[in-house]
Every structure is written in C-alpha cells, then in structure tokens.
C-alpha atoms as a PDB file:
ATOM      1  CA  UNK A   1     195.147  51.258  83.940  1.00  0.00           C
ATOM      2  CA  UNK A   2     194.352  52.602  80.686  1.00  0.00           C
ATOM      3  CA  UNK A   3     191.251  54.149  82.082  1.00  0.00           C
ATOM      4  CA  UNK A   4     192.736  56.160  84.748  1.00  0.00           C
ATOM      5  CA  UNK A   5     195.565  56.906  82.450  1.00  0.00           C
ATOM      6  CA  UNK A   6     192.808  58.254  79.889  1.00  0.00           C
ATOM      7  CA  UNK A   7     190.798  60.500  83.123  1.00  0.00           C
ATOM      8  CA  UNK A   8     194.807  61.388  83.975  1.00  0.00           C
ATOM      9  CA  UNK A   9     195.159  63.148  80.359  1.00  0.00           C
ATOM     10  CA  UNK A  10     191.863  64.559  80.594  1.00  0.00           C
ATOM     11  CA  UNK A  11     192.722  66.393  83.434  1.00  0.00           C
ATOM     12  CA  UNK A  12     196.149  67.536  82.732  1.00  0.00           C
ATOM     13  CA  UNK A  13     195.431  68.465  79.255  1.00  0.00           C
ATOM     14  CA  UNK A  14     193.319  71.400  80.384  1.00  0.00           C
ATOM     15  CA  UNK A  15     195.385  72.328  83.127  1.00  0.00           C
ATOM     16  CA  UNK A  16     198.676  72.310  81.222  1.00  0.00           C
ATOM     17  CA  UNK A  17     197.235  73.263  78.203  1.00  0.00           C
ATOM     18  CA  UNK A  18     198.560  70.763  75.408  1.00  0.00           C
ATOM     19  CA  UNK A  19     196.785  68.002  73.388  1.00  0.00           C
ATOM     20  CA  UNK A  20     194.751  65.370  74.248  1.00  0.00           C
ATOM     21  CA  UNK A  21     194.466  63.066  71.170  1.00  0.00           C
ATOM     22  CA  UNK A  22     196.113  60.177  72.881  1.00  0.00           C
ATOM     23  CA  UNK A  23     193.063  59.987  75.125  1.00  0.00           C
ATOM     24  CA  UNK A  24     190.875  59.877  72.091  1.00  0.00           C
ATOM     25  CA  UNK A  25     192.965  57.392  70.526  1.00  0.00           C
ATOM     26  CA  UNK A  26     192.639  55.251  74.231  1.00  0.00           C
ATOM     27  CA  UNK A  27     189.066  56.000  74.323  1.00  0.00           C
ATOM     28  CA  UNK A  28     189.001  53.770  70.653  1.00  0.00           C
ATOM     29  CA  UNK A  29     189.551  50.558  72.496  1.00  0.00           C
ATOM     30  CA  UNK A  30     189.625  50.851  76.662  1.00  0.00           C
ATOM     31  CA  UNK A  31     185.627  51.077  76.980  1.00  0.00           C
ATOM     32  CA  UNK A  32     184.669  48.669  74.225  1.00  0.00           C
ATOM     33  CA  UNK A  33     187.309  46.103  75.853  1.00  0.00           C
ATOM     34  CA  UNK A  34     186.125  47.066  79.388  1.00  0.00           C
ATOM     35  CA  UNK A  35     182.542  45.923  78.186  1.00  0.00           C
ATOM     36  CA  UNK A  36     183.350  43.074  76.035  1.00  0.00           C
ATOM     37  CA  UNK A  37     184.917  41.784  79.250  1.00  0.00           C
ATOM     38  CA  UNK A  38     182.663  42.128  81.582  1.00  0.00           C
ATOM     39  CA  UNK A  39     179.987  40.007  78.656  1.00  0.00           C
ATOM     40  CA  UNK A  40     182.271  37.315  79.054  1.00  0.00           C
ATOM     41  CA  UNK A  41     182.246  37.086  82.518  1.00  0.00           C
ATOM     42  CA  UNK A  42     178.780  38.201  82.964  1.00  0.00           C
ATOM     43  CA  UNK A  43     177.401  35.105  81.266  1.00  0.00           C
ATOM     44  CA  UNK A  44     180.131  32.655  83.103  1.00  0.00           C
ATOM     45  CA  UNK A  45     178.537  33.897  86.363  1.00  0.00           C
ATOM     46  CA  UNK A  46     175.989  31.830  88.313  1.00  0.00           C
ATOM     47  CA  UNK A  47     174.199  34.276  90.085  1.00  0.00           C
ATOM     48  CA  UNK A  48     171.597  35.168  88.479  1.00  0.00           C
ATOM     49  CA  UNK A  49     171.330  38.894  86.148  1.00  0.00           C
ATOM     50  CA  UNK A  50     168.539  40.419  88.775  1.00  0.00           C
ATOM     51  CA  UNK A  51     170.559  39.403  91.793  1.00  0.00           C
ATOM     52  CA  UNK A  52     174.047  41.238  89.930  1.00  0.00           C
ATOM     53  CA  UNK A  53     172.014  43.726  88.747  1.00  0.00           C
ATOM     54  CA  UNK A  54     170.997  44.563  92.053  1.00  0.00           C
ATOM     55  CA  UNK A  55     174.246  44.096  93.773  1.00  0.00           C
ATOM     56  CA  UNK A  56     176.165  46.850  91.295  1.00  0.00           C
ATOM     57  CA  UNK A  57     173.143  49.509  91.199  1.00  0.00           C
ATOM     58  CA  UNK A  58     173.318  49.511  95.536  1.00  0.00           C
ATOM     59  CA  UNK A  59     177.468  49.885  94.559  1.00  0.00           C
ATOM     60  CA  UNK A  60     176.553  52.739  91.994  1.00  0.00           C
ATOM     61  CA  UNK A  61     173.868  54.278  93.861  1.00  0.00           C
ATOM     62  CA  UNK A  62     176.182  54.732  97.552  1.00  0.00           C
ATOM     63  CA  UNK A  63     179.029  56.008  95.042  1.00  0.00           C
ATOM     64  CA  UNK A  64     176.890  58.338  93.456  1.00  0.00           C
ATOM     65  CA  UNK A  65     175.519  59.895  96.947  1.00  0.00           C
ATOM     66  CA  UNK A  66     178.822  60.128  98.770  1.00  0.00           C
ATOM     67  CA  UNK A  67     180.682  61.680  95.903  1.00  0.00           C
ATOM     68  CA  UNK A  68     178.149  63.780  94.530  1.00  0.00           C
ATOM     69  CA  UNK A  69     177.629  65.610  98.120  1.00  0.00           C
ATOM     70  CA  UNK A  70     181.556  65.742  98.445  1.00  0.00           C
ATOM     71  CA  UNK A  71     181.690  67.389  94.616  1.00  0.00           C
ATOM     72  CA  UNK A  72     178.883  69.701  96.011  1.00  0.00           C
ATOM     73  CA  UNK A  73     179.734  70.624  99.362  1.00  0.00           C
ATOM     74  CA  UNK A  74     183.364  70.085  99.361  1.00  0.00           C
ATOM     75  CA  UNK A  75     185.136  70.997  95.990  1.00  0.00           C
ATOM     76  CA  UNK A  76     181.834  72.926  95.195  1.00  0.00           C
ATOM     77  CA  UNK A  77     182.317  72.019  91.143  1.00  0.00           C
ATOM     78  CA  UNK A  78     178.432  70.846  90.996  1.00  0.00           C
ATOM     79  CA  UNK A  79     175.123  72.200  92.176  1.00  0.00           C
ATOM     80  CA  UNK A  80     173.432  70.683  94.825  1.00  0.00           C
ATOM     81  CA  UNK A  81     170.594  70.494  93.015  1.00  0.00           C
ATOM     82  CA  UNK A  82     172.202  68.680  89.784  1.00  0.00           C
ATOM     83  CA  UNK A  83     170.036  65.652  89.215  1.00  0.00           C
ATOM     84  CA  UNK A  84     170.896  62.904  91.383  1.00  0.00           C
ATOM     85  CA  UNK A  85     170.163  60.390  88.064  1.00  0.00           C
ATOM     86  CA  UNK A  86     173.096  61.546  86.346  1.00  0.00           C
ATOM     87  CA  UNK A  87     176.307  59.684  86.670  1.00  0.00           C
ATOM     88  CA  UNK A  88     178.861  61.508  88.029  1.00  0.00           C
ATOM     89  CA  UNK A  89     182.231  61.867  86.168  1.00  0.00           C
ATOM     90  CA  UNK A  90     183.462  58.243  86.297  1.00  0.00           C
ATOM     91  CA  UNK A  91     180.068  56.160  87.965  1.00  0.00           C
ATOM     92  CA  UNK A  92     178.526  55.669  84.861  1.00  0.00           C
ATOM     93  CA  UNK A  93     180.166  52.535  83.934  1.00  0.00           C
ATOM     94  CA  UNK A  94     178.604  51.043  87.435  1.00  0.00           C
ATOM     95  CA  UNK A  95     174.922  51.793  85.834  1.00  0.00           C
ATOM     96  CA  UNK A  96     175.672  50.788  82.784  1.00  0.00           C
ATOM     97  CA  UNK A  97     176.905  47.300  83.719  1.00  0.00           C
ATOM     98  CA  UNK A  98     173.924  47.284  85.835  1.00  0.00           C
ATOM     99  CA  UNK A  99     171.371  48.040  83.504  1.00  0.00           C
ATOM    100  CA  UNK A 100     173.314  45.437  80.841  1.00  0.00           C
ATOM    101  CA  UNK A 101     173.137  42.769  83.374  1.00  0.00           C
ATOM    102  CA  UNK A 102     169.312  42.414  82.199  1.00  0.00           C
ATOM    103  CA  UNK A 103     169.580  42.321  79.149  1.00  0.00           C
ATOM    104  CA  UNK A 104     171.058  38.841  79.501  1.00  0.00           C
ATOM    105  CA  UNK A 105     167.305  37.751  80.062  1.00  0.00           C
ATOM    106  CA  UNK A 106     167.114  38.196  75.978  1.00  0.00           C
ATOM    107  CA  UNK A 107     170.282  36.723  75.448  1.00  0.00           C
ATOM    108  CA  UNK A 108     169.615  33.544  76.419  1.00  0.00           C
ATOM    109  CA  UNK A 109     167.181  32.976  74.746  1.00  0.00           C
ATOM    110  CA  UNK A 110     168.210  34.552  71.474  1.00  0.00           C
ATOM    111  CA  UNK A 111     171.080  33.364  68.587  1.00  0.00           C
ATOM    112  CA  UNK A 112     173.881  35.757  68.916  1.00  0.00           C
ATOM    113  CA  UNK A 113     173.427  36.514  64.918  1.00  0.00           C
ATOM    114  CA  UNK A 114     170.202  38.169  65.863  1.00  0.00           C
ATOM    115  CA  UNK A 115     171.107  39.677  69.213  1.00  0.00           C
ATOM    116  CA  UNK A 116     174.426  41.102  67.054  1.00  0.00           C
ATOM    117  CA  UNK A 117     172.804  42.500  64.618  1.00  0.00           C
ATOM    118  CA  UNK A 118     170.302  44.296  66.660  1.00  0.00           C
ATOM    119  CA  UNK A 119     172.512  45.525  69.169  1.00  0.00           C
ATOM    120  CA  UNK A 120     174.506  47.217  66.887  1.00  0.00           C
ATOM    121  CA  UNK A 121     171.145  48.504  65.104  1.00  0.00           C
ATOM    122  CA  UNK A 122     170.209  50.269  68.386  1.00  0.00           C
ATOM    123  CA  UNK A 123     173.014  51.613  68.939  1.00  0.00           C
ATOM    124  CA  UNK A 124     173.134  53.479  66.075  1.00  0.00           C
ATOM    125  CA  UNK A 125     169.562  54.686  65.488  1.00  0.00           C
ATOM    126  CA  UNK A 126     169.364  55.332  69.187  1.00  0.00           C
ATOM    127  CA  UNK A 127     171.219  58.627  68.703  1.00  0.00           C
ATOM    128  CA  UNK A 128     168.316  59.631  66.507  1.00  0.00           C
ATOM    129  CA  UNK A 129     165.948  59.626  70.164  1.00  0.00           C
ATOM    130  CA  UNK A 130     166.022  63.170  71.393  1.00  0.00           C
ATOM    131  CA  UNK A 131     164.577  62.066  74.173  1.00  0.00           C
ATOM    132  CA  UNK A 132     167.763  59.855  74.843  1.00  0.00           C
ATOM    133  CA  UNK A 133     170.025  61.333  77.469  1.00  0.00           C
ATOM    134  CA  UNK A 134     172.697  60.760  79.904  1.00  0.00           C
ATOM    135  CA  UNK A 135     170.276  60.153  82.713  1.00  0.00           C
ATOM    136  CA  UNK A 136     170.290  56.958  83.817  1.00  0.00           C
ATOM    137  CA  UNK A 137     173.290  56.668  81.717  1.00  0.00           C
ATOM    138  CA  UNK A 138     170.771  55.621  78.851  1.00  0.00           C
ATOM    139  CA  UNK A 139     172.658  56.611  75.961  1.00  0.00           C
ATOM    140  CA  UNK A 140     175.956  54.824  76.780  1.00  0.00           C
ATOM    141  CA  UNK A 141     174.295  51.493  77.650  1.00  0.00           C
ATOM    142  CA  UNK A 142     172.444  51.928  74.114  1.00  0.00           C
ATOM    143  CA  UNK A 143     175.914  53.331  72.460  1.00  0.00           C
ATOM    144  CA  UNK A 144     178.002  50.277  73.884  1.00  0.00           C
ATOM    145  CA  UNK A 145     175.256  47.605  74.146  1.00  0.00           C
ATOM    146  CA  UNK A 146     177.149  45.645  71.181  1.00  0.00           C
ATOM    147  CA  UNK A 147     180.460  44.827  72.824  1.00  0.00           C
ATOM    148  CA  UNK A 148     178.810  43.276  75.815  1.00  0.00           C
ATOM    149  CA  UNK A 149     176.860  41.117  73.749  1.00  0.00           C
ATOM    150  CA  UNK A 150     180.170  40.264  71.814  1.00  0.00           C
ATOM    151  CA  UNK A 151     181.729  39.483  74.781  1.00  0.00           C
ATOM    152  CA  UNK A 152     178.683  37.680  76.105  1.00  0.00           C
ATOM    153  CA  UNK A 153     178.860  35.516  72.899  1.00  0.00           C
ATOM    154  CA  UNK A 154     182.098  35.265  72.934  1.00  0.00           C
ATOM    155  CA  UNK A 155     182.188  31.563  72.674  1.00  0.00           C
ATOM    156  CA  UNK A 156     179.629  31.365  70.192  1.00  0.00           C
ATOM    157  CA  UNK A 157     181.230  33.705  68.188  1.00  0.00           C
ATOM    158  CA  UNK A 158     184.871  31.891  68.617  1.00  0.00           C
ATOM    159  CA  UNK A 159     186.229  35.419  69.314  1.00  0.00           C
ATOM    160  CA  UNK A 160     189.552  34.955  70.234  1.00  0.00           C
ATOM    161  CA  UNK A 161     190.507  32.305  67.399  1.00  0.00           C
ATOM    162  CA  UNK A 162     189.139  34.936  65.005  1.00  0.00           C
ATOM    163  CA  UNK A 163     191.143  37.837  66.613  1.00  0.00           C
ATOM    164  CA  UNK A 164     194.396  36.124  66.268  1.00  0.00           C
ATOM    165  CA  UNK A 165     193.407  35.828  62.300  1.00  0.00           C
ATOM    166  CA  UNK A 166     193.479  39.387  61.901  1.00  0.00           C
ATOM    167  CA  UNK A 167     196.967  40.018  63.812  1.00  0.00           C
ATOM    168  CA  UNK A 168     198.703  41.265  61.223  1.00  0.00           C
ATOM    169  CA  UNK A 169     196.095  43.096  59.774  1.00  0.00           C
ATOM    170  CA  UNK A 170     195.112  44.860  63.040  1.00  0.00           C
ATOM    171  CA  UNK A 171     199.086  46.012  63.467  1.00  0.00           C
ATOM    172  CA  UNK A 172     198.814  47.687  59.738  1.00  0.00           C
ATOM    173  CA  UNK A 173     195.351  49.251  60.757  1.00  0.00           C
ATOM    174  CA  UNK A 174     196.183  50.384  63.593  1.00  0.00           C
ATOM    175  CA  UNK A 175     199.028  51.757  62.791  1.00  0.00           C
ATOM    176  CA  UNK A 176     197.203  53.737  59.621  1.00  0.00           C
ATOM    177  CA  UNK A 177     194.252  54.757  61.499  1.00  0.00           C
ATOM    178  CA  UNK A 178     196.726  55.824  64.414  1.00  0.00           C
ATOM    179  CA  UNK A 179     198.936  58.418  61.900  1.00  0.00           C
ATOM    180  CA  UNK A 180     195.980  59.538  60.077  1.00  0.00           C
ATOM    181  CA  UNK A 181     194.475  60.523  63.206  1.00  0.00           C
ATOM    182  CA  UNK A 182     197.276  62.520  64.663  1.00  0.00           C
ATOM    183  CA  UNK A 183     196.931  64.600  62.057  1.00  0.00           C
ATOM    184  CA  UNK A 184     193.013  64.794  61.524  1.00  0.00           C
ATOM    185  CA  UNK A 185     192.450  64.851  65.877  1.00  0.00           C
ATOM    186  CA  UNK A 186     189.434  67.975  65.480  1.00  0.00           C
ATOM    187  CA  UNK A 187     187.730  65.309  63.569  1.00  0.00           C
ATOM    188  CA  UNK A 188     186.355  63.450  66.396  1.00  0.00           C
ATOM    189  CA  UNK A 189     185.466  65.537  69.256  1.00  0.00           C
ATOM    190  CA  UNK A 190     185.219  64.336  73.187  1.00  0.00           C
ATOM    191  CA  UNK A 191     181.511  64.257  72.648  1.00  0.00           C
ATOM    192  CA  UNK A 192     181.948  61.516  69.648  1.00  0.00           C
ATOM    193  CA  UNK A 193     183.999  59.511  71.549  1.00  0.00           C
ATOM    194  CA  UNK A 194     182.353  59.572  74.837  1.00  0.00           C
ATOM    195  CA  UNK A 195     179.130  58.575  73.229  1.00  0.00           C
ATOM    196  CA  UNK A 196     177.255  60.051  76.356  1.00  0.00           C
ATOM    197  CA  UNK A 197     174.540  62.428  74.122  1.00  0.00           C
ATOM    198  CA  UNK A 198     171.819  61.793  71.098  1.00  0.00           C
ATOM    199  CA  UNK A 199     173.243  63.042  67.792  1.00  0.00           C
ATOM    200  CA  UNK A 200     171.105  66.470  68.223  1.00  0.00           C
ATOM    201  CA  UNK A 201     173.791  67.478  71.389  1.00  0.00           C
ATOM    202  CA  UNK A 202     176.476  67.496  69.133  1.00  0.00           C
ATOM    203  CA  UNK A 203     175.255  68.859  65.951  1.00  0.00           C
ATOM    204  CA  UNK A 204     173.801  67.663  62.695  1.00  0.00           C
ATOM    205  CA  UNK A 205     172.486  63.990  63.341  1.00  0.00           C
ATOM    206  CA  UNK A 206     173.405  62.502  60.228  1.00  0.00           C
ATOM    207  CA  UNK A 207     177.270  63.482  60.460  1.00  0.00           C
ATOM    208  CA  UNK A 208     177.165  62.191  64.193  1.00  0.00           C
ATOM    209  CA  UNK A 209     175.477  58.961  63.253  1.00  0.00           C
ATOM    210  CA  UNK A 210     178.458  58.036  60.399  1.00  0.00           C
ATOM    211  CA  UNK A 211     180.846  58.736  62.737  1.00  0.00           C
ATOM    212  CA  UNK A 212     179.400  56.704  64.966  1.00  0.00           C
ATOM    213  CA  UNK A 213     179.903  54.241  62.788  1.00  0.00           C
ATOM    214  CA  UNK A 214     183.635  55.231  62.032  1.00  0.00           C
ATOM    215  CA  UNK A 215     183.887  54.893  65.707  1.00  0.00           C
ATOM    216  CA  UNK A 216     182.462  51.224  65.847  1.00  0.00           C
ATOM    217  CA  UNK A 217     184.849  49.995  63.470  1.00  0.00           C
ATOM    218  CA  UNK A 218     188.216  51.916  64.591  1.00  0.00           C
ATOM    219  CA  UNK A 219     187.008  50.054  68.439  1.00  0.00           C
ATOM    220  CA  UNK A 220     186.995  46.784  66.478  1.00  0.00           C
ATOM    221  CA  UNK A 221     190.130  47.285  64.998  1.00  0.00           C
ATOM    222  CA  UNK A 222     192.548  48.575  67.957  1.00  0.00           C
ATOM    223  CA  UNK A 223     190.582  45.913  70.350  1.00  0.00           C
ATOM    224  CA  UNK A 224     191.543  43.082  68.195  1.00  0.00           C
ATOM    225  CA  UNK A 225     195.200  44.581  68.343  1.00  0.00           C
ATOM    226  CA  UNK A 226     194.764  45.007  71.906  1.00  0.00           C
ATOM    227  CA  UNK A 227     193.447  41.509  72.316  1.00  0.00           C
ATOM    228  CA  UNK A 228     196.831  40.130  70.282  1.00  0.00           C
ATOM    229  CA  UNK A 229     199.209  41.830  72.475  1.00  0.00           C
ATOM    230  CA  UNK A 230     197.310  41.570  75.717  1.00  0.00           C
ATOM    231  CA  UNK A 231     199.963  38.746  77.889  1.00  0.00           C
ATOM    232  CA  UNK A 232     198.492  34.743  78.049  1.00  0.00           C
ATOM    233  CA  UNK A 233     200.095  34.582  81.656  1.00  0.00           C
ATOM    234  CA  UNK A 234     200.469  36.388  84.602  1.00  0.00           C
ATOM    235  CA  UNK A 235     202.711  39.610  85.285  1.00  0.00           C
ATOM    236  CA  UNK A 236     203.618  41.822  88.056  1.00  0.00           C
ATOM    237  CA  UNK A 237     200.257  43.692  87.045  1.00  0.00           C
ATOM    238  CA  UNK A 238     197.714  40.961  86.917  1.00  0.00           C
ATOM    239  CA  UNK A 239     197.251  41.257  90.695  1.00  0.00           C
ATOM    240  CA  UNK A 240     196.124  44.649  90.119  1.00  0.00           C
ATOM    241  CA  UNK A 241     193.200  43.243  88.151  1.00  0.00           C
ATOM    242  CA  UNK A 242     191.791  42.435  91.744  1.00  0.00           C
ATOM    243  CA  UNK A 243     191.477  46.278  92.905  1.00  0.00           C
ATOM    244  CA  UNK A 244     189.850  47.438  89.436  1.00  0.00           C
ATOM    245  CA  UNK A 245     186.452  48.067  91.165  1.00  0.00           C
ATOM    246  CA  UNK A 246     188.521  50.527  93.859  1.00  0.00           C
ATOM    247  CA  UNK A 247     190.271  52.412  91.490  1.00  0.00           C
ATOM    248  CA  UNK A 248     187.569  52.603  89.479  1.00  0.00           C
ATOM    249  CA  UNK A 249     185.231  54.189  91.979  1.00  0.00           C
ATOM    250  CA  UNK A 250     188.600  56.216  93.650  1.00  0.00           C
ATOM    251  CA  UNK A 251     190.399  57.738  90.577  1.00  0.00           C
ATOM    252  CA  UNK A 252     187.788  59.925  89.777  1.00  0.00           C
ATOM    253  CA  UNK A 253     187.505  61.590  93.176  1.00  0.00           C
ATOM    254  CA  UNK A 254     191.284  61.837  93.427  1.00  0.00           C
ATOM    255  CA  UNK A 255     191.404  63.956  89.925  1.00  0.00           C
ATOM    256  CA  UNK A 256     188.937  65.873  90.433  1.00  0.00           C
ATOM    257  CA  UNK A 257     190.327  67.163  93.955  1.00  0.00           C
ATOM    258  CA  UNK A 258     193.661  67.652  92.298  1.00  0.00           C
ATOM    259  CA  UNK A 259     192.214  69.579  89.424  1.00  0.00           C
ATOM    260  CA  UNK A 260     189.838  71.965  91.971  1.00  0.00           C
ATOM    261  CA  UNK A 261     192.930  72.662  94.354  1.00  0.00           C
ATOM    262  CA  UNK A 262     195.528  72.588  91.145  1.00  0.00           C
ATOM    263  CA  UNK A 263     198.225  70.664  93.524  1.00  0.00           C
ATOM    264  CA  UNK A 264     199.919  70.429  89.553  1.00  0.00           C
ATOM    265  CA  UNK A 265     203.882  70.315  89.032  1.00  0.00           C
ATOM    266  CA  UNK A 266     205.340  73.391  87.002  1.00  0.00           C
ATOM    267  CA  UNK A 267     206.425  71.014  84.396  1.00  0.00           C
ATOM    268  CA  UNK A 268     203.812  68.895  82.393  1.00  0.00           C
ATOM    269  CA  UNK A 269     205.422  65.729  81.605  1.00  0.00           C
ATOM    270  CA  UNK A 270     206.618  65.498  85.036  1.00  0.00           C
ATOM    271  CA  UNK A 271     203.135  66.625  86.451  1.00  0.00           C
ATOM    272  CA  UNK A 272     201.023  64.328  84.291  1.00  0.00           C
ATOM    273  CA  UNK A 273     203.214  61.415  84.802  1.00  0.00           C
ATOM    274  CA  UNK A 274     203.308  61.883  88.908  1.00  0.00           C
ATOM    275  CA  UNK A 275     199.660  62.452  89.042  1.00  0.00           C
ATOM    276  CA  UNK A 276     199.246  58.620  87.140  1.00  0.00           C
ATOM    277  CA  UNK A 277     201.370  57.448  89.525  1.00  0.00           C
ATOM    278  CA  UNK A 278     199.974  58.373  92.614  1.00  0.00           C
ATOM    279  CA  UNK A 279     196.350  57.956  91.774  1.00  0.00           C
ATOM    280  CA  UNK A 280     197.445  54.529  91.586  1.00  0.00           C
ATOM    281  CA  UNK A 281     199.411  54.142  94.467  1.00  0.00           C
ATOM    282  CA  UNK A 282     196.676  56.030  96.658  1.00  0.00           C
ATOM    283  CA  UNK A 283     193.846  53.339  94.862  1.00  0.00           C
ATOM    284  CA  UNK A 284     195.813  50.435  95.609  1.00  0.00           C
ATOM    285  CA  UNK A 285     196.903  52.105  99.290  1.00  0.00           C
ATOM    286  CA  UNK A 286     193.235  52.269 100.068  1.00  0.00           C
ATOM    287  CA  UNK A 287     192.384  48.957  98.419  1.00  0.00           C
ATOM    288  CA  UNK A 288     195.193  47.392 100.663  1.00  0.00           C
ATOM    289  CA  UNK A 289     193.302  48.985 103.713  1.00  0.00           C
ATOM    290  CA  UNK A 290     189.591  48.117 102.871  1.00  0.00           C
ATOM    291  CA  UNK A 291     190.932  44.533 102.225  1.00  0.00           C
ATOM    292  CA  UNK A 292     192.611  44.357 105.862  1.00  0.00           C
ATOM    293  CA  UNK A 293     189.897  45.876 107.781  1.00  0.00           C
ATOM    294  CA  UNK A 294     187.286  43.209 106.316  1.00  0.00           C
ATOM    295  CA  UNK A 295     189.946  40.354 106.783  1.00  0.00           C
ATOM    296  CA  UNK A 296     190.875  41.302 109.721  1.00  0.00           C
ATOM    297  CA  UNK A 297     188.016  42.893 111.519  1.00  0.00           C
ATOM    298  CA  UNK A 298     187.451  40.070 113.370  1.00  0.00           C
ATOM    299  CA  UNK A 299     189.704  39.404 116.118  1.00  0.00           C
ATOM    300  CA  UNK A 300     189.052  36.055 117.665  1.00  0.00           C
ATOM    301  CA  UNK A 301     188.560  34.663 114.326  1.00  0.00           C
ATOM    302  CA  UNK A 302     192.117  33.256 112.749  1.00  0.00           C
ATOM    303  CA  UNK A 303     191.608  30.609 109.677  1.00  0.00           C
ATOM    304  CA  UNK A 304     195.465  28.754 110.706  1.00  0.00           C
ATOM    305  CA  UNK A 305     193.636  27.995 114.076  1.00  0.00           C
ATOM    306  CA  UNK A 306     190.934  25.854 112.524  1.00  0.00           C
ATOM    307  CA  UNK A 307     190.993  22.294 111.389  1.00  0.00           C
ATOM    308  CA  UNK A 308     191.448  22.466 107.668  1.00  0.00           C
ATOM    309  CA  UNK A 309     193.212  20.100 105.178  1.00  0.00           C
ATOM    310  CA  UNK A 310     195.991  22.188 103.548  1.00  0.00           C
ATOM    311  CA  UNK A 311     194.413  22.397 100.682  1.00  0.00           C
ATOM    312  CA  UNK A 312     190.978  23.404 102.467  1.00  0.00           C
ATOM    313  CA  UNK A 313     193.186  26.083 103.894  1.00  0.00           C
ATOM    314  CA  UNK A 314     194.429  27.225 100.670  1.00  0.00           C
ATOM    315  CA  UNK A 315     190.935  27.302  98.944  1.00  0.00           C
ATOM    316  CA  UNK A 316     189.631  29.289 102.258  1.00  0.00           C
ATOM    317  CA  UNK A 317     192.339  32.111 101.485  1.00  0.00           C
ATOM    318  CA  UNK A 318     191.878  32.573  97.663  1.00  0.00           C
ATOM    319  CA  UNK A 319     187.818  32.718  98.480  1.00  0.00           C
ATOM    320  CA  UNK A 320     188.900  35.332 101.657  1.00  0.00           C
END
C-alpha cells in the first residue's frame, strides 16, 4: 500500500505540480521493509533458491514483454528499441528478488556477522563501479542486498526483540529526522533515494557514497518504527497482503496510462487521493477475477462434491 501510494505521489506531483517529499520520506523505509521481508520468508521456504529464482524471473520476464510493448506501442512513452534488460518503471523489484534468491547459496553457509558486514560493504563501494547500471537491475540488488540478508537472518540476529528495544528511540528519531527533512527535502534527490545508478550518474562520487550511507541509517531507523507500529493480528487489510504480487505488477501500468492520457481531477488533493483509490480497487478487481477464473475454470470439478473430512476440506480451500 505504501508502494503504490509512493508511485501515486510520483505521478501526481508532476502533474499537479506540488511537492513530493513525502514520497522520499516513504521511500526511507517501504523498499528496505519490502526486502527485509521477503529474506525472512525467502529462507522459511522449502523450495529450493534456483527453483524460486526461476519461477519469479519467467514472472518478471512475461511482465517485462507485455508491458514494455504496451508502453511502446500503446501509450508510446518508450522506444521500441529501449533495451529489453532494463526494468520497466515498477518490474525491477521482480529481478531483484530473483537475482537475491541466489545469493542464499552463500548464506547458508556463511555466519550472518560476515554476510552483514559484507553486504553492507558492497553496497556501498558498489556505487564506485561505473560499469554498474540499471540493467539487469544490478545496482539495486547491490544497493539493497543488506536488508535481505537482515531479513534472511532475522532469527539469528533476534531482530524483532531488538526492534522493540529501540521503540522509543525510533519515535524521537523519526520524528527529528522527519522535521529536519521537510525543511532540507533538495538534499536528497529521487536519484539518492531510488538507488538505481553508480555514484558517477548523479554527480561527485564521494558526496553520493556518504549519503548513501545517511540513507542506510535513516532506512534503519523509520523501519524499526515501522516494525513497532506495524499490527500483531489481523485487520480488514491483512487479506490484501494476498494480492501484493497483482498490484504490484498492475499499479504501474494503471499510472502510467493515467499520466499519458491525464484522466486527472481539477483539484489535487481530490485527484491524488481518487487516483490511490482506484488503482487499488482496479488491482484488487482484477485480482478477484484472475483468482475466479483459475478456481473456477474447471467446470466438472467442485471440491464440496468429493469425500473429504471437514477439516481435509478446509485445508483444500486455504491451499486453493
């Protein structure tokens, strides 16, 4: 939700004209989190990294096709010709996890002290590579490498009995770094916090590389606050967390359609909050759809006409 609320503010912002420092500020903690997550449930998996590897890059790669030829041929906002190996707009998470999913090979065998400490090593001096880029999403994976091996060694590292520790702390940090930003936003640009280039794209290297690692630590700090808020039971929301993948891979086109035919409200609170909204509705709409075709696809076939034990039946559903 944060995600497509960040993309939302992208969008409007240059449309309507007005600032975009809350997507900065959003940008601090909804990645790091989003990787950090997907450690931890990357290394409770039992398939094995090549086999999820696999499985995402054939999700990445049909995503990339179909909405690079409808951003080409249809909206006509890319070239034709644009490399095929660079993520488009939102699809670079999808390679990223990919490409992470094999680095678990090394963290299994490895202390997470070690694997830490390195990961956070190459992410740093990576921007020093010129030959680094966004191709293959390369420089992300490098840039965000060390929150999926947090989250990988999440148990190891007793994550979430440290983060409630720091509770208080995290509220007043947050809080400063929050007010102090408002007021310094030109500081970081939307280069700096995307992390997508080397250091040479943005300017001089050694400026980009501290604030790389002013970035590091302000994603500790509101992810930590994030983590201490974030609800220990289920809401009306937490069935959402089902359809991330198909908003994730829908939000983008939606945006960018609505941005190339500028179907914007005249007023931009009203605009930016309706265009949320709706990108939402229409992912979980579609979602809803996908879901009943493949359910339902098959005709003759109707689980409450077989032989199961109730809870059978139950455990058949939730794996359906």
């Amino acid at each position: 939700m944060f995600v497509v609320l960040g993309h939302t503010l992208t969008i409007c912002s240059n449309y309507y004209n007005y600032d975009s420092s809350l997507f900065k500020i959003c940008s601090f903690f909804m990645i790091p989190i989003f990787l950090i997550i997907t450690g931890m449930f990357s290394r409770r998996s039992k398939k094995k990294p090549i086999t999820r590897a696999k499985k995402m890059f054939v999700i990445y790669a049909f995503a990339q096709i179909i909405v690079s030829l409808y951003y080409a041929y249809c909206l006509k906002i890319i070239s034709s010709s644009k490399s095929i190996f660079i993520p488009r707009f939102t699809l670079w998470y999808l390679l990223t996890t990919s490409e992470l999913y094999l680095v678990e090979y090394i963290l299994r065998k490895s202390s997470y002290k070690k694997m830490l400490l390195l990961s956070i090593l190459i992410a740093l001096f990576s921007g020093f590579l010129p030959f680094v880029s966004n191709t293959f999403s390369i420089t992300r994976t490098l840039a965000f490498l060390p929150f999926f091996v947090i989250g990988y060694y999440q148990e190891d590292i007793k994550l979430f009995a440290k983060v409630k520790k720091y509770k208080k702390i995290a509220i007043y940090l947050v809080l400063v770094i929050t007010i102090w930003f408002l007021f310094h936003q030109h500081f970081f640009s939307f280069k700096d916090t995307y992390m997508k280039y080397n250091y040479y794209a943005y300017g001089t290297p050694m400026m980009c590389f501290l604030k790389r690692i002013l970035l590091y630590i302000f994603s500790v700090i509101y992810s930590v606050f994030i983590f201490n808020i974030m609800p220990h039971k289920k809401l009306f929301f937490t069935k959402v967390g089902e359809y991330s993948l198909t908003i994730y891979l829908v939000h983008g086109i939606i945006l960018k359609t609505v941005k190339h035919f500028k179907l914007f409200l005249n007023n931009a609170f009203l605009g930016t909050l309706l265009l949320y909204v709706s990108t939402l509705a229409i992912c979980l709409i579609i979602h809803f759809i996908i879901k009943k075709i493949r359910l339902l696809g098959g005709k003759k076939f109707d689980y409450k006409c077989t032989r199961l034990s109730k809870k059978e039946s139950i455990l058949f559903q939730e794996t359906a």
